[in-house]
PDB file of N, CA and C in Angstrom:
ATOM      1  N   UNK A   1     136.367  90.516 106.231  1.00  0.00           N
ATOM      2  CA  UNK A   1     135.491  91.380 105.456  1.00  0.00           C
ATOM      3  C   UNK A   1     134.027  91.101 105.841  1.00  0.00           C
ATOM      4  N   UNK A   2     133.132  92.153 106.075  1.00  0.00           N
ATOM      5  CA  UNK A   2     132.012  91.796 106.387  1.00  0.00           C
ATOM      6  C   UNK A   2     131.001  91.712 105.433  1.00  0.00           C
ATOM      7  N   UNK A   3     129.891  90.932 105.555  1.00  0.00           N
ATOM      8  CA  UNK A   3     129.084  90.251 104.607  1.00  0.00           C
ATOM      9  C   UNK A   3     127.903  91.291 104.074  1.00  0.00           C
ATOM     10  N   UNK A   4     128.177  91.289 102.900  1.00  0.00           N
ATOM     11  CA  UNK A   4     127.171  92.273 102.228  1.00  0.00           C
ATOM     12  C   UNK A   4     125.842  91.477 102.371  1.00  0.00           C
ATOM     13  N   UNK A   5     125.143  92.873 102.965  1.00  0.00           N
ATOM     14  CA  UNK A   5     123.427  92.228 102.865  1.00  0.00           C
ATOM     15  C   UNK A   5     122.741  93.112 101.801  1.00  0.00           C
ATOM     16  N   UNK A   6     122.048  92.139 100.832  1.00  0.00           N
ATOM     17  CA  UNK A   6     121.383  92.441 100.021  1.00  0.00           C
ATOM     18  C   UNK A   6     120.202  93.205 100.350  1.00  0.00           C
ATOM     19  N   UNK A   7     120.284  94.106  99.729  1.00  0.00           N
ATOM     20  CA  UNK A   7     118.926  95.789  99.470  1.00  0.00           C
ATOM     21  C   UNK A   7     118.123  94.995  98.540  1.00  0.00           C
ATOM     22  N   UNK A   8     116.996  95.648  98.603  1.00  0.00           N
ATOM     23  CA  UNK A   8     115.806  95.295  97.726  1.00  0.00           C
ATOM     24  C   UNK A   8     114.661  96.738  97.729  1.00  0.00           C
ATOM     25  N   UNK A   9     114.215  97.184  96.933  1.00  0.00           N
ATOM     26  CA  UNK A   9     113.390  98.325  97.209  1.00  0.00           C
ATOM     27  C   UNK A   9     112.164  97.796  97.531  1.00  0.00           C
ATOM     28  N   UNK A  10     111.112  98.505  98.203  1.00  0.00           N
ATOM     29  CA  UNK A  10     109.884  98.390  98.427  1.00  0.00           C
ATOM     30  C   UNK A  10     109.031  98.774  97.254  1.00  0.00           C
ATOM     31  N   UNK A  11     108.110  98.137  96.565  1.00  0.00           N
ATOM     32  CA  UNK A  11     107.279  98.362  95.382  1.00  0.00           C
ATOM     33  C   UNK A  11     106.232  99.455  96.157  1.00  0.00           C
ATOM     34  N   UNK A  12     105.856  99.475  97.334  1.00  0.00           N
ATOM     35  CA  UNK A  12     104.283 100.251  97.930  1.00  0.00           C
ATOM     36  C   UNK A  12     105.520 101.844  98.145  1.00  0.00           C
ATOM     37  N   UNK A  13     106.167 101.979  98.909  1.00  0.00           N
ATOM     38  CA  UNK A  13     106.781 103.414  99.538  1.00  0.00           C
ATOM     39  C   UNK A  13     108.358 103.804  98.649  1.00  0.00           C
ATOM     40  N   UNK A  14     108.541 103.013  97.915  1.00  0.00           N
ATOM     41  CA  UNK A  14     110.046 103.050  97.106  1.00  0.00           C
ATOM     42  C   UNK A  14     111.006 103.051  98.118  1.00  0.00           C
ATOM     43  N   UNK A  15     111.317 102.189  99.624  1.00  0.00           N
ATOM     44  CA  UNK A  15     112.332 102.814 100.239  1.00  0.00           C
ATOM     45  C   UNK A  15     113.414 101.697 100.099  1.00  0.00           C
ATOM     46  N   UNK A  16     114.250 101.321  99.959  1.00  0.00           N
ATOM     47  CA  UNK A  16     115.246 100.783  99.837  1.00  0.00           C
ATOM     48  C   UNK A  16     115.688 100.224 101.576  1.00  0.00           C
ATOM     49  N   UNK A  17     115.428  98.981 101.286  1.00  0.00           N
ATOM     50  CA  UNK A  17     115.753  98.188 102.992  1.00  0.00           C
ATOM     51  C   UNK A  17     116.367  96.875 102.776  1.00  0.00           C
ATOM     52  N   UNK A  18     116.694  96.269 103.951  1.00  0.00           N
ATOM     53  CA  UNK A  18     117.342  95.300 103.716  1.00  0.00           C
ATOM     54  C   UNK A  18     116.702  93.878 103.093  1.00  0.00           C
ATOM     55  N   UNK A  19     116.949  92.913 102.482  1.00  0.00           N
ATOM     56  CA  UNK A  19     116.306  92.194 101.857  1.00  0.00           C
ATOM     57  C   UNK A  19     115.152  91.233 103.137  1.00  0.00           C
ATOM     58  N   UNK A  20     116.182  90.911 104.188  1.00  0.00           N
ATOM     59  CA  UNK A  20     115.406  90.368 105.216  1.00  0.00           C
ATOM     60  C   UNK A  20     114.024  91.170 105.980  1.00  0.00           C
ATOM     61  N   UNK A  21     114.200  92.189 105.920  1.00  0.00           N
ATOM     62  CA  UNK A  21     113.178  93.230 106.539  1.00  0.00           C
ATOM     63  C   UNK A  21     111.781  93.489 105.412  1.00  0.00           C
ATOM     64  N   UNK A  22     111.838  92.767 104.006  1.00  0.00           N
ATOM     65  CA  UNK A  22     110.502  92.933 103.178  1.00  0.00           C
ATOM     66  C   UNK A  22     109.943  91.569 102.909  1.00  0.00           C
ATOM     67  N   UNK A  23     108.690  91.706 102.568  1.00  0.00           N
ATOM     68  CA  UNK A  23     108.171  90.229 102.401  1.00  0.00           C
ATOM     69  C   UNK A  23     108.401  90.132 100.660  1.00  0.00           C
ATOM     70  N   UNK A  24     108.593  89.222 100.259  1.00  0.00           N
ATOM     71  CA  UNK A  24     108.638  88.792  98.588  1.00  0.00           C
ATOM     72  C   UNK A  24     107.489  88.063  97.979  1.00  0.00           C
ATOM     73  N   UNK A  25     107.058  88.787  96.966  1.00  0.00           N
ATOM     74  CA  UNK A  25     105.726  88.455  96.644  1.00  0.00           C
ATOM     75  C   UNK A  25     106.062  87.707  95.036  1.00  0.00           C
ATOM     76  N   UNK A  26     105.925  86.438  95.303  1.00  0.00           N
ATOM     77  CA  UNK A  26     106.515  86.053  93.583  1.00  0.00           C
ATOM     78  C   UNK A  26     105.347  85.141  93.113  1.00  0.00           C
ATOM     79  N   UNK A  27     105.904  85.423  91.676  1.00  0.00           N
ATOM     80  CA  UNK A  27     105.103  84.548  90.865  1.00  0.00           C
ATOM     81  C   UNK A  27     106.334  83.346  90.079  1.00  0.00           C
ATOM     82  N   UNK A  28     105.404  82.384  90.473  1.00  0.00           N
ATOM     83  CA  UNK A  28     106.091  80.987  90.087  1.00  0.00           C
ATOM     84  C   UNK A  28     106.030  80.537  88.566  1.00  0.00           C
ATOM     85  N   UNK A  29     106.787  80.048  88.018  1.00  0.00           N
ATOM     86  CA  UNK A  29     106.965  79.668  86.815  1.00  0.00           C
ATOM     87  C   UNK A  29     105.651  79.181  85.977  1.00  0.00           C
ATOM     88  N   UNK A  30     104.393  78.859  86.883  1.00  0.00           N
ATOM     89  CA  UNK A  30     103.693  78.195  86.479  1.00  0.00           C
ATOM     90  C   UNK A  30     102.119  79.646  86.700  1.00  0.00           C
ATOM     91  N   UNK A  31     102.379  80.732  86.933  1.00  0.00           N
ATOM     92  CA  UNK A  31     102.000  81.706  87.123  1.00  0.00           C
ATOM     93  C   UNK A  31     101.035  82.236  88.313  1.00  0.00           C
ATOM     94  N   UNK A  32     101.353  81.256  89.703  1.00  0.00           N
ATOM     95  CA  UNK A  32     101.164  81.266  90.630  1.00  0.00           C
ATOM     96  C   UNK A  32     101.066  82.158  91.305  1.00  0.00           C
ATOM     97  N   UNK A  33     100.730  83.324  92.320  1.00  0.00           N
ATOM     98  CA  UNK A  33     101.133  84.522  92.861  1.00  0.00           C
ATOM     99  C   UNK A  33     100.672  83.995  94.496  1.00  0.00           C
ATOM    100  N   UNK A  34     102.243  84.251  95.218  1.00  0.00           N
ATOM    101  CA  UNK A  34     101.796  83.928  96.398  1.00  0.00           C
ATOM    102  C   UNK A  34     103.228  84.780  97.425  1.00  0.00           C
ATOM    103  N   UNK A  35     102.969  84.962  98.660  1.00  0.00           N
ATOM    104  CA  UNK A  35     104.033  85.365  99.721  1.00  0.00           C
ATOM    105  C   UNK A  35     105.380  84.556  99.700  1.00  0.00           C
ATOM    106  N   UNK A  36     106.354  84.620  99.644  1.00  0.00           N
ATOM    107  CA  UNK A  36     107.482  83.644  99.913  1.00  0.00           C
ATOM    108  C   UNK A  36     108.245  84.259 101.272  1.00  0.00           C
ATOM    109  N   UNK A  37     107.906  83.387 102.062  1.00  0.00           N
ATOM    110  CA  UNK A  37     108.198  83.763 103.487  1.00  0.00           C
ATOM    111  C   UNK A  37     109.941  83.024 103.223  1.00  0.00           C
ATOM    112  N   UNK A  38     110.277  82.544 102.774  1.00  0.00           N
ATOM    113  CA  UNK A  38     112.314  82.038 103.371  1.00  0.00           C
ATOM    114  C   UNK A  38     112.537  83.144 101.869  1.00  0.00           C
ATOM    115  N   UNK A  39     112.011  83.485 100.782  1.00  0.00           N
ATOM    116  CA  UNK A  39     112.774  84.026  99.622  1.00  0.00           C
ATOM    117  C   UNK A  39     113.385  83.466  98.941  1.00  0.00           C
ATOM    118  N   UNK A  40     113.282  81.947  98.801  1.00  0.00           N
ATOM    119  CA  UNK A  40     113.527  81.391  98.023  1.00  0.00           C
ATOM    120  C   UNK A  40     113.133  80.241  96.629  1.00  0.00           C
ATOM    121  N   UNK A  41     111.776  80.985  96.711  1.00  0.00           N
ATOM    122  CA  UNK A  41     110.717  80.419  96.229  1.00  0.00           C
ATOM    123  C   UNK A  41     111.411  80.926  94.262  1.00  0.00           C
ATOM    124  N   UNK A  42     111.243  79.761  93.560  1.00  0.00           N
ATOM    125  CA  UNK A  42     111.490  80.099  92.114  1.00  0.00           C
ATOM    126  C   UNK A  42     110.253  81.062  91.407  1.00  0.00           C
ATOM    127  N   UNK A  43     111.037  81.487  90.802  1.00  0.00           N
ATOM    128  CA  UNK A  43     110.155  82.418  89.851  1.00  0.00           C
ATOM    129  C   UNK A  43     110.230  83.732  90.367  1.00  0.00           C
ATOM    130  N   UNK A  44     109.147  84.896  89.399  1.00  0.00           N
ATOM    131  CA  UNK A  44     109.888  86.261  89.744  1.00  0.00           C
ATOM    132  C   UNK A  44     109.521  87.131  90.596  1.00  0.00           C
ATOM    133  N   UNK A  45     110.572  87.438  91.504  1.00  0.00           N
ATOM    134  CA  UNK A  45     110.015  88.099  92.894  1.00  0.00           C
ATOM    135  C   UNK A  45     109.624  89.837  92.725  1.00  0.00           C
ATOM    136  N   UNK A  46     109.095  90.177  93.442  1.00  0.00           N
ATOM    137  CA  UNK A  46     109.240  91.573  93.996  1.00  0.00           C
ATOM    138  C   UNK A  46     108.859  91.873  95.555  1.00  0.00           C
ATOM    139  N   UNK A  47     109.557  92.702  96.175  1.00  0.00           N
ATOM    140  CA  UNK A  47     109.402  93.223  97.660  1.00  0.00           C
ATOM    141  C   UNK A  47     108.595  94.409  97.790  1.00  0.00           C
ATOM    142  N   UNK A  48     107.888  94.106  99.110  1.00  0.00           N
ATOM    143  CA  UNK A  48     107.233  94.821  99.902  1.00  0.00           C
ATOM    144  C   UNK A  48     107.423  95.047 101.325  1.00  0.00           C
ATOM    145  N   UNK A  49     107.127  95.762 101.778  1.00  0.00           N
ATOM    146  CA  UNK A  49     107.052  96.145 103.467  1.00  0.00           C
ATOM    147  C   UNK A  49     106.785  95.562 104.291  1.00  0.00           C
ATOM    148  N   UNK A  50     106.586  94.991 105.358  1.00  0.00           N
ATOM    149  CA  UNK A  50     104.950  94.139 105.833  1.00  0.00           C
ATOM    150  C   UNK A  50     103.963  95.409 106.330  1.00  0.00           C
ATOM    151  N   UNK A  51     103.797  96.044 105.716  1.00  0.00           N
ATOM    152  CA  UNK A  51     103.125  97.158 105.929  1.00  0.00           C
ATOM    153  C   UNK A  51     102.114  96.862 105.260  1.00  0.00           C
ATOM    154  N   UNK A  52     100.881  97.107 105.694  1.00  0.00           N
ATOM    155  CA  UNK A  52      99.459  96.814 104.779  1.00  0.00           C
ATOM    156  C   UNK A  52      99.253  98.307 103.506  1.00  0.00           C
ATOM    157  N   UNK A  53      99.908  99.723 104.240  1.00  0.00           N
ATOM    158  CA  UNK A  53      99.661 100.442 103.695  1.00  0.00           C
ATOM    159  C   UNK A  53     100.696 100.637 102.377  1.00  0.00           C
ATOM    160  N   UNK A  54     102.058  99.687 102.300  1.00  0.00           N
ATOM    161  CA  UNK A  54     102.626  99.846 101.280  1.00  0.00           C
ATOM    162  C   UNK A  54     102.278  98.934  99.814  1.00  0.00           C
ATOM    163  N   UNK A  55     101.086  97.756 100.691  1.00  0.00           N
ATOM    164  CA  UNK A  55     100.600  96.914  99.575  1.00  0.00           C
ATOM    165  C   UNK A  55      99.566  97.996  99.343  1.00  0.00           C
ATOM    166  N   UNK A  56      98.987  98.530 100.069  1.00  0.00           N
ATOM    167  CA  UNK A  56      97.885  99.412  98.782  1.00  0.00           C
ATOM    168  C   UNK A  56      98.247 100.398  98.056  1.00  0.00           C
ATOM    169  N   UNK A  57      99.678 100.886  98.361  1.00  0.00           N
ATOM    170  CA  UNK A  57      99.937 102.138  97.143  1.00  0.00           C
ATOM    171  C   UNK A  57     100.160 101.554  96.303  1.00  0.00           C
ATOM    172  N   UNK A  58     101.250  99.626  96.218  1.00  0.00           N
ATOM    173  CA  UNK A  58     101.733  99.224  95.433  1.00  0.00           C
ATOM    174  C   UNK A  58     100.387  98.679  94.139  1.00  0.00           C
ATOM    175  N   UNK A  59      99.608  98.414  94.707  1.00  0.00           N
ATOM    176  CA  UNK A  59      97.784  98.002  94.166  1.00  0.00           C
ATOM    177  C   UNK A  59      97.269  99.243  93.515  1.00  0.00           C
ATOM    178  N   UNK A  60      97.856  99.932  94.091  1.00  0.00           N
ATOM    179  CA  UNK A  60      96.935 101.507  93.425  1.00  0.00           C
ATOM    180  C   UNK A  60      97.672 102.316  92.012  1.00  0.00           C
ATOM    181  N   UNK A  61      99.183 101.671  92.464  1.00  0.00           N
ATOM    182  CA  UNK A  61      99.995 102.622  91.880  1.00  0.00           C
ATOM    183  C   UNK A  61     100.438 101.111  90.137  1.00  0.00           C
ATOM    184  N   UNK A  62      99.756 100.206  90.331  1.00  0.00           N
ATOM    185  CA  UNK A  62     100.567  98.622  89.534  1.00  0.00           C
ATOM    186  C   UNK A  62     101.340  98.617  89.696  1.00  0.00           C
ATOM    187  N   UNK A  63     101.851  98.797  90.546  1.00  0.00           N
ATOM    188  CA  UNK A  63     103.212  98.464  90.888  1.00  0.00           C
ATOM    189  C   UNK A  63     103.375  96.788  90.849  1.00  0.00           C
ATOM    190  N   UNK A  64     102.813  96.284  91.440  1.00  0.00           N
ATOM    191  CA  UNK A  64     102.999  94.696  91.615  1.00  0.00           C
ATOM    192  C   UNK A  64     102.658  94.028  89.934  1.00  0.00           C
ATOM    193  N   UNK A  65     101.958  94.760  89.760  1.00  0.00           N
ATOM    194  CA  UNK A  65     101.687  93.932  88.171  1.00  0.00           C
ATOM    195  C   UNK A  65     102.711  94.150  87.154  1.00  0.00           C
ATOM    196  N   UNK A  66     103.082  95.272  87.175  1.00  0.00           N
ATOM    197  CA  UNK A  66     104.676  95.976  86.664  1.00  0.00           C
ATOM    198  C   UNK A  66     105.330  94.655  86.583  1.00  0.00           C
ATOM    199  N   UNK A  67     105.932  94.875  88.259  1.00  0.00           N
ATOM    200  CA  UNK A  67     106.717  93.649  89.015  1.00  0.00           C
ATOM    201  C   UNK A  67     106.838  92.818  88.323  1.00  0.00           C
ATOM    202  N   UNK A  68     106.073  91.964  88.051  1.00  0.00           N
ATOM    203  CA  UNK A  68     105.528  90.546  88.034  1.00  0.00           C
ATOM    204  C   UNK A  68     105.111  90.288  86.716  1.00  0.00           C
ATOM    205  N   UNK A  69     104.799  91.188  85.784  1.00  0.00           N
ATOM    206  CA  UNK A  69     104.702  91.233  84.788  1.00  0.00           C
ATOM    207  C   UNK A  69     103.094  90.320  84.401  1.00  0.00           C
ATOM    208  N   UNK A  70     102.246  90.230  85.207  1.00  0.00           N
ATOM    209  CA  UNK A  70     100.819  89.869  85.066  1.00  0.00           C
ATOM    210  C   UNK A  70      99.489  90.645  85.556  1.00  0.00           C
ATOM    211  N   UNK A  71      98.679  90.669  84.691  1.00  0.00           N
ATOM    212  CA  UNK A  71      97.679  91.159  85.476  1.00  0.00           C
ATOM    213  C   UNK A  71      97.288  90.190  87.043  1.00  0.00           C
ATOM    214  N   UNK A  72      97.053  90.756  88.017  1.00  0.00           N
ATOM    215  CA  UNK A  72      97.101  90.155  89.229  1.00  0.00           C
ATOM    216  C   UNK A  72      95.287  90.650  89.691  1.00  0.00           C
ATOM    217  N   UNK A  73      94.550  89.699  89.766  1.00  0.00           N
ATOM    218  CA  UNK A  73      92.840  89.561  89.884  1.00  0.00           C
ATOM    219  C   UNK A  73      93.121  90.115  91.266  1.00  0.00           C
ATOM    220  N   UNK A  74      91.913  90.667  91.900  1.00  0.00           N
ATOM    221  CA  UNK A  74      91.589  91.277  93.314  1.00  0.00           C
ATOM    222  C   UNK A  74      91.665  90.631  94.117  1.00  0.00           C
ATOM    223  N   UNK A  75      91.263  89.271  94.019  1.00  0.00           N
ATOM    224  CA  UNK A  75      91.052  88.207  95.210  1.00  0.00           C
ATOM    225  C   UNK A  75      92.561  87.708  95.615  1.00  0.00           C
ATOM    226  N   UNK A  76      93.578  87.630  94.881  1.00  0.00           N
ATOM    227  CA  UNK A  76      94.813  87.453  94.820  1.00  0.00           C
ATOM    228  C   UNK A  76      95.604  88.730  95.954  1.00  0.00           C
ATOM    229  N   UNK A  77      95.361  90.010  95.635  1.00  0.00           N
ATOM    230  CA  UNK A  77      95.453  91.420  96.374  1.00  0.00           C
ATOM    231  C   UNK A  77      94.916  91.101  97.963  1.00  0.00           C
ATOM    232  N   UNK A  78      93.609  90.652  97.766  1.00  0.00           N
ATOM    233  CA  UNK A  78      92.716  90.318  99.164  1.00  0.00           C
ATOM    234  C   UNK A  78      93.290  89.331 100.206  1.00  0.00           C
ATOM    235  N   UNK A  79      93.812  88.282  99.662  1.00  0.00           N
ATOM    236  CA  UNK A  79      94.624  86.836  99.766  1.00  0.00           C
ATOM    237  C   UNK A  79      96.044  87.846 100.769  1.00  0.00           C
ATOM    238  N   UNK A  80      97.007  88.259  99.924  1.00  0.00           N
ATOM    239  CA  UNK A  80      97.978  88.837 100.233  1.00  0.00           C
ATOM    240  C   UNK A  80      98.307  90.031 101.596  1.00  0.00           C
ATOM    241  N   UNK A  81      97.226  90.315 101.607  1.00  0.00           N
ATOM    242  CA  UNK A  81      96.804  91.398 102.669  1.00  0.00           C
ATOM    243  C   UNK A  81      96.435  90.849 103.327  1.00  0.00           C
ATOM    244  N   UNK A  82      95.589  89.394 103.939  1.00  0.00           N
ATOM    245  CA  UNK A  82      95.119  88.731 104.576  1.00  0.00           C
ATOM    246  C   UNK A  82      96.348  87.822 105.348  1.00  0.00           C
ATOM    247  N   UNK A  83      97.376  87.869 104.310  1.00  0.00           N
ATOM    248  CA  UNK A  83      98.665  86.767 104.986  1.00  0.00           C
ATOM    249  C   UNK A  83     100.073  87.436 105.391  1.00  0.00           C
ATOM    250  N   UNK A  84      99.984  88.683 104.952  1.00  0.00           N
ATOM    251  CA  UNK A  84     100.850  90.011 105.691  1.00  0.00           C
ATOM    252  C   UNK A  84     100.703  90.311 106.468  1.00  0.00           C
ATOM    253  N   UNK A  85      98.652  90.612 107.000  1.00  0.00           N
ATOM    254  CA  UNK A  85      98.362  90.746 108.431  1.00  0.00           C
ATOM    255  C   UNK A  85      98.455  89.673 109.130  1.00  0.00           C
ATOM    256  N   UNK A  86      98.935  88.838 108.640  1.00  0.00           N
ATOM    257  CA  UNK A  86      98.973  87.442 109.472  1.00  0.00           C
ATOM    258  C   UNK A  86     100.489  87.312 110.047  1.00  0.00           C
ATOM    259  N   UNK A  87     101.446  87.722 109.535  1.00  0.00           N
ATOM    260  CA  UNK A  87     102.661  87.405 109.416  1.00  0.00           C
ATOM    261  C   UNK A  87     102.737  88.447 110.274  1.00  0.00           C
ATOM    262  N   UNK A  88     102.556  90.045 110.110  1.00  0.00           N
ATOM    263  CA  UNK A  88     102.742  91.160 111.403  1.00  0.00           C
ATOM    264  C   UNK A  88     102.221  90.966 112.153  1.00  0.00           C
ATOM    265  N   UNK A  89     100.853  90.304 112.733  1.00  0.00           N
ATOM    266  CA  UNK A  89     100.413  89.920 114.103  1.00  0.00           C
ATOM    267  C   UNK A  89     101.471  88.744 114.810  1.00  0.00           C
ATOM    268  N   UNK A  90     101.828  88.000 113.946  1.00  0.00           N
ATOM    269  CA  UNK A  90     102.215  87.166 114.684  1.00  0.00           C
ATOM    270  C   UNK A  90     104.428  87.160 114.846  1.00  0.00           C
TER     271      UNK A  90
END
């Protein structure tokens, strides 16, 4: 039987992809907000694209604050976009 791979939707474009193909943006128990590059970081996740343009609909639209259930400050937004373009360049 072959191995189910877990879907996750995109918060910026709503598209439904595979869990490995989005970056996970969580907030940690201690109300931390940061990238979790393996996905296994505790506390509560939500996915994105590595698309810069799906973090700004998700910013435009609260989507991520929805998510995450916190207000999320700008510099945090700025931070995130700074380490997505980091992760697609490289």
């Amino acid at each position: 039987m072959p191995k189910k791979i877990p879907i996750r939707q995109c918060l910026g474009c709503r598209t439904q992809r595979p869990k490995r193909e989005l970056i996970r943006v969580v907030r940690s128990p201690d109300g931390e907000i940061s990238l979790d590059a393996r996905g296994k970081a505790n506390g509560r996740g939500a996915y994105l694209c590595p698309d810069p343009a799906c973090l700004k609909k998700a910013v435009k639209s609260r989507a991520l604050e929805r998510a995450l259930e916190v207000p999320i400050p700008e510099e945090i937004y700025a931070r995130l976009a700074s380490q997505m373009e980091a992760r697609t360049d490289g």
